[in-house]
Protein backbone atom coordinates (compact mmCIF):
# COMPACT_ATOMS: atom_id res chain seq x y z
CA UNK A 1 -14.55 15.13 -7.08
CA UNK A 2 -11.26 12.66 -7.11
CA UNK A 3 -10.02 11.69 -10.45
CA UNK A 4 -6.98 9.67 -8.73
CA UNK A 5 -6.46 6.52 -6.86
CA UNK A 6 -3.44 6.31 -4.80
CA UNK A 7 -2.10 2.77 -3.25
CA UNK A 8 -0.69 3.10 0.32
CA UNK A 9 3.13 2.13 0.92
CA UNK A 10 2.42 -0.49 3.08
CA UNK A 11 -0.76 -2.28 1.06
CA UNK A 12 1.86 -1.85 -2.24
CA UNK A 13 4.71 -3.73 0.00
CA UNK A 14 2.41 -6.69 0.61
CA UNK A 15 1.05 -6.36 -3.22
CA UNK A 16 3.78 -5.14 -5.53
CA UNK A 17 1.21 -6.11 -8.83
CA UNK A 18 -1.99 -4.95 -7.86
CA UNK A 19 -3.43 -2.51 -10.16
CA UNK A 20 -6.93 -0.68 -10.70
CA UNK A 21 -8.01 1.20 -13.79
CA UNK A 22 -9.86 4.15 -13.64
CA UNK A 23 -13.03 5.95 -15.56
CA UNK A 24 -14.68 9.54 -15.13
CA UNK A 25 -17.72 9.70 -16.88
CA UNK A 26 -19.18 12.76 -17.14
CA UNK A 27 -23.32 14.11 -17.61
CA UNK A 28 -24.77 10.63 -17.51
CA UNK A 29 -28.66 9.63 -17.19
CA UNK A 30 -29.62 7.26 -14.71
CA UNK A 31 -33.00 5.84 -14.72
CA UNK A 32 -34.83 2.99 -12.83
CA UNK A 33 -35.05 0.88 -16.11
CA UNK A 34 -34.97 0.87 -19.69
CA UNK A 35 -36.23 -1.31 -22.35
CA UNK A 36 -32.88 -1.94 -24.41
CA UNK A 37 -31.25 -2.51 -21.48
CA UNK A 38 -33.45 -5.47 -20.43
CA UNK A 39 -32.83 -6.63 -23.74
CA UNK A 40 -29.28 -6.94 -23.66
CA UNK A 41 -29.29 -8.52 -20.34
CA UNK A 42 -30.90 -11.44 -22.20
CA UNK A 43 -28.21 -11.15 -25.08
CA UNK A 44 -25.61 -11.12 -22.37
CA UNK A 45 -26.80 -14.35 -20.33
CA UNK A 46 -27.24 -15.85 -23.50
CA UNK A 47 -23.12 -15.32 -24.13
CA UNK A 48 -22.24 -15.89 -20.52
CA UNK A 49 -23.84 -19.77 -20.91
CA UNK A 50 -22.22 -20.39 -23.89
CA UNK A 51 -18.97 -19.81 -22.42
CA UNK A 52 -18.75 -20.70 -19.10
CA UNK A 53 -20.15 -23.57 -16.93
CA UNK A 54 -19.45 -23.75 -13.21
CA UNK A 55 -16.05 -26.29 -13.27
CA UNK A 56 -14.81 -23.63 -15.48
CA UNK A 57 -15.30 -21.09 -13.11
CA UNK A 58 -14.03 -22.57 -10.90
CA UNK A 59 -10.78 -23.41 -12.57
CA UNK A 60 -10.22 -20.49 -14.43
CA UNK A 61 -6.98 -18.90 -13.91
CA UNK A 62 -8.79 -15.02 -13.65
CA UNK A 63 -10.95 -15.95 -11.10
CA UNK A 64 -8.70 -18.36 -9.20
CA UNK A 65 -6.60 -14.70 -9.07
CA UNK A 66 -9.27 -12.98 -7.27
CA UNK A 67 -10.03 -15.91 -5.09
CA UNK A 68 -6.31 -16.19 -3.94
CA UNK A 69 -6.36 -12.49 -3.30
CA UNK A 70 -9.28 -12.66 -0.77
CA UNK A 71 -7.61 -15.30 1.17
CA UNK A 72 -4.71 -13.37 1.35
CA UNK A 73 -6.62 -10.72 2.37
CA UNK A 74 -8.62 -13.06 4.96
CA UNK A 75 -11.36 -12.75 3.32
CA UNK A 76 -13.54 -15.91 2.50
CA UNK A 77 -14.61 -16.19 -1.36
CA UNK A 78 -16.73 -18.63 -0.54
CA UNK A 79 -18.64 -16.34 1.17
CA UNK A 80 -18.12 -13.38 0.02
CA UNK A 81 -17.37 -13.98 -3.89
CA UNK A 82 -15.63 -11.67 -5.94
CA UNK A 83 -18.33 -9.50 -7.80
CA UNK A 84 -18.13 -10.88 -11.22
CA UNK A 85 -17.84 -14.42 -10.21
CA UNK A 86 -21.04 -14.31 -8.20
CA UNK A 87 -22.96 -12.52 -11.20
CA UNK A 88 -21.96 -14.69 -13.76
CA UNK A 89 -22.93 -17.98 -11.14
CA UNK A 90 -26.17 -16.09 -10.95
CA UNK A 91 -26.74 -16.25 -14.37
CA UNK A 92 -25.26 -19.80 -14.88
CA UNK A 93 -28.10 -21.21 -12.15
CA UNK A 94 -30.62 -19.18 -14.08
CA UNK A 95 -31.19 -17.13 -11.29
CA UNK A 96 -32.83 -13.32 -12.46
CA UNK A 97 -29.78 -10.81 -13.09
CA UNK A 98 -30.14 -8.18 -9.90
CA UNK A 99 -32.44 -4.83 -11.18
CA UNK A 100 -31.06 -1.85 -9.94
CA UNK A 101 -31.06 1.29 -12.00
CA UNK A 102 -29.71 1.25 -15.18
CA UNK A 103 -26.29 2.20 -14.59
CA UNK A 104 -25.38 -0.15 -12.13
CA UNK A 105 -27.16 -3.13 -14.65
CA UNK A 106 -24.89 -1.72 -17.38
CA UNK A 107 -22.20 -2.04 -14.97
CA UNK A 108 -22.96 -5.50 -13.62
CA UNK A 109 -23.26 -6.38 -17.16
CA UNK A 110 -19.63 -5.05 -18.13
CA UNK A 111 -18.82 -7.01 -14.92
CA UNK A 112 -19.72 -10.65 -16.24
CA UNK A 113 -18.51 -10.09 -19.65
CA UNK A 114 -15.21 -9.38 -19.02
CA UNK A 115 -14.92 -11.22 -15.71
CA UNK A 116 -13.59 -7.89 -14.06
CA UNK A 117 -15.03 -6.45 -11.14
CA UNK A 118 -15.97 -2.94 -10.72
CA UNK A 119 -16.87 -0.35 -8.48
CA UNK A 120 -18.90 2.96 -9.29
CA UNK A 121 -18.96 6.09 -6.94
CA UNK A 122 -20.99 9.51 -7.61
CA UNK A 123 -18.02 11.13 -8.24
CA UNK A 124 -19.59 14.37 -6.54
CA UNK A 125 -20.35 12.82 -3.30
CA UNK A 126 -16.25 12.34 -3.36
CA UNK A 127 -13.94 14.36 -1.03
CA UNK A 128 -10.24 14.90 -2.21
CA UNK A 129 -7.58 11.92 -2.50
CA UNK A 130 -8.77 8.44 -2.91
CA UNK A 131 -6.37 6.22 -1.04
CA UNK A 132 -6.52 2.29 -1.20
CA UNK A 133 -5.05 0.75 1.94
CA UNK A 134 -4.88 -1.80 5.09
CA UNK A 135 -8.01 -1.61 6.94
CA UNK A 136 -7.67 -1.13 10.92
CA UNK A 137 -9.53 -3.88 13.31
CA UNK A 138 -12.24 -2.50 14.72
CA UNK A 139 -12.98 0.28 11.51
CA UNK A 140 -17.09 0.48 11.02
CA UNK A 141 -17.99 0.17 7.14
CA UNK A 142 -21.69 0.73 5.77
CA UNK A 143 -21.90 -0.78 2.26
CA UNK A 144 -24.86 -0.54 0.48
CA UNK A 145 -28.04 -1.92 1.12
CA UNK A 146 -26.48 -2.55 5.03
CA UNK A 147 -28.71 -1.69 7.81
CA UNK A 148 -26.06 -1.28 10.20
CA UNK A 149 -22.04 -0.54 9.55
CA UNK A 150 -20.28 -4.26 9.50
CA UNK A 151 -16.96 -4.19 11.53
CA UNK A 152 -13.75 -4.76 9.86
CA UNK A 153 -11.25 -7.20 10.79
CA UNK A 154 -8.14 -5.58 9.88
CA UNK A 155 -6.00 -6.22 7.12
CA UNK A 156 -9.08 -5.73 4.29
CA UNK A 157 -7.76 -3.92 1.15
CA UNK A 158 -10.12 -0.54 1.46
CA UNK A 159 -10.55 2.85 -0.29
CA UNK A 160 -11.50 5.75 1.87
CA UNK A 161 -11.41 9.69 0.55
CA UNK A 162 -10.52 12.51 2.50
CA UNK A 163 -13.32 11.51 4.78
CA UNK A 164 -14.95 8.16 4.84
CA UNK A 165 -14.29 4.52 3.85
CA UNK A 166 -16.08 3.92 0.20
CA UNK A 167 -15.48 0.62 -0.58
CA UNK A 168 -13.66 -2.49 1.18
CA UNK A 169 -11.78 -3.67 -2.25
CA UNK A 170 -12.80 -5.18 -4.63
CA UNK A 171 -16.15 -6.37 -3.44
CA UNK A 172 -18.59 -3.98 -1.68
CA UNK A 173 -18.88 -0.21 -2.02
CA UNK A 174 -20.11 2.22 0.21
CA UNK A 175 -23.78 2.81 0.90
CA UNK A 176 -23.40 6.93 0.85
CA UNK A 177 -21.74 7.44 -2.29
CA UNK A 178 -23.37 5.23 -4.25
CA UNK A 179 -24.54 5.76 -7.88
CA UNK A 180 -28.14 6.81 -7.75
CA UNK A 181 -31.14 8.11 -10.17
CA UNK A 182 -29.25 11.63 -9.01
CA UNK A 183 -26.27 10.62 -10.02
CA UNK A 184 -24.31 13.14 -12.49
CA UNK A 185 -20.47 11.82 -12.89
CA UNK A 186 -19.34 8.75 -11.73
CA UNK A 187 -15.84 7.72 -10.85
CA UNK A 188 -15.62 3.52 -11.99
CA UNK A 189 -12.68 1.48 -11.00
CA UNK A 190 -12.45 -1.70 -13.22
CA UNK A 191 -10.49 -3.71 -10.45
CA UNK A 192 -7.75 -6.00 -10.82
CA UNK A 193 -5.98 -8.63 -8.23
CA UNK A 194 -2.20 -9.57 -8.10
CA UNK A 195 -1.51 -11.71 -10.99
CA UNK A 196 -4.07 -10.04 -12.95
CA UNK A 197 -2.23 -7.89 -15.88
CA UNK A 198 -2.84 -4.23 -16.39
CA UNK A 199 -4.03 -5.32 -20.45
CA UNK A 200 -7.12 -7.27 -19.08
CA UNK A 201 -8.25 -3.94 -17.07
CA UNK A 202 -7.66 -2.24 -19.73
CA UNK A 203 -9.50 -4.57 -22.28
CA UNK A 204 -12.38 -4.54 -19.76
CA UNK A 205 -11.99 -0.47 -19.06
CA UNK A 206 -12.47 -0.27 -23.40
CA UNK A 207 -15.68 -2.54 -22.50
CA UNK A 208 -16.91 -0.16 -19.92
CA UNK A 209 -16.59 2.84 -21.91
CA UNK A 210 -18.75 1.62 -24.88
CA UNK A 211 -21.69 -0.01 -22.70
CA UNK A 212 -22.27 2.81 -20.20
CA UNK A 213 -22.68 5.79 -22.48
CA UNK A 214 -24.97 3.51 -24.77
CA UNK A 215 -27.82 2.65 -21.33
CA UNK A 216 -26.83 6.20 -19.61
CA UNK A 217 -25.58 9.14 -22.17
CA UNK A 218 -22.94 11.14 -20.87
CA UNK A 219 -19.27 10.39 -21.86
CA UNK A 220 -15.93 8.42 -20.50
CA UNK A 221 -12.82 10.27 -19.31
CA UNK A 222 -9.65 7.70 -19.05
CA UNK A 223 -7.67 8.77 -16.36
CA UNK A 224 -4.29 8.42 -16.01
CA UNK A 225 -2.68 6.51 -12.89
């Protein structure tokens, strides 16, 4: 299991700011669905609509961050948003909030409150080092729910392990080590984008680490970087 996230030379040379916090948690519960958790997705839309409408979204200095970091990245927000963005325009356009199991609700959840995206890996289906760098042209990538591996351009910010891609950053994570009802320990990333200050991952990491254990039991590990 990898508790550690390390940025390649070359992806830190062309993004001296970017940052990524990280949380082990530890003996958690995940279940198809559960009750209090539906609830608070209504509580949650309810305080996503009262604080955001889509011009504010779209001019919002946070988001604009992640935005500019795809297209630096060459990859198109418009069609592939950044993960919080696209939840919270979900909820804004009263379309349903996406039912998964309950830790990745309680993770999309943490998502559109604090406007971070995250990424969550069964932390036992890990294998050594994580390493974030540039992704090679021609590199296959399964994320989840794909039928087929998409191929990569080259240039993508990615995380592999010690012996597969997990997620092309900070967007879509890999199909095999996703967090299931099997799931044990999870490794989260809350992720951040240049311009985006280590505080606000922090603030968001705090968030994180008092939603999850509430819908799924277990208990948070900060790690240190």
């Amino acid at each position: 299991m990898s508790r550690y996230l390390r940025l390649d030379p070359r992806l830190r040379g062309r993004f001296p700011d970017l940052n990524a916090e990280i949380i082990v948690f530890r003996d958690v519960h995940v279940v198809q669905r559960g009750d209090e958790l539906e609830q608070y997705k209504i509580e949650v839309a309810g305080r996503l609509k009262a604080r955001w409408s889509l011009d504010q979204l779209r001019d919002d200095p946070l988001f604009r961050a992640y935005r500019d970091f795809f297209w630096r990245l060459g990859v198109d927000p418009t069609k592939n948003r950044p993960a919080a963005e696209a939840l919270i325009r979900r909820v804004l356009r009263d379309s349903p909030i996406p039912r998964i199991n309950t830790w990745v609700d309680a993770y999309n959840l943490v998502s559109m409150e604090t406007a971070i995206p995250v990424a969550s890996f069964d932390a036992d289906k890990l294998r050594g080092e994580l390493i974030m760098r540039e992704a090679e042209a021609g590199e296959p990538f399964t994320g989840i729910g794909m039928d087929k591996p998409m191929t990569l351009a080259g240039g993508e910010a990615v995380i592999q392990d010690d012996e597969a891609l997990v997620a092309v950053y900070p967007y879509r994570d890999a199909d095999h080590s996703k967090v299931s009802l099997e799931t044990e320990n999870v490794l989260m990333l809350m992720c951040g984008a240049p311009g985006v200050a280590m505080e606000t991952l922090s603030r968001a990491s705090h968030v994180a680490r008092e939603v999850l254990p509430r819908f799924c039991g277990g208990r948070a590990l900060a790690v240190d970087p």
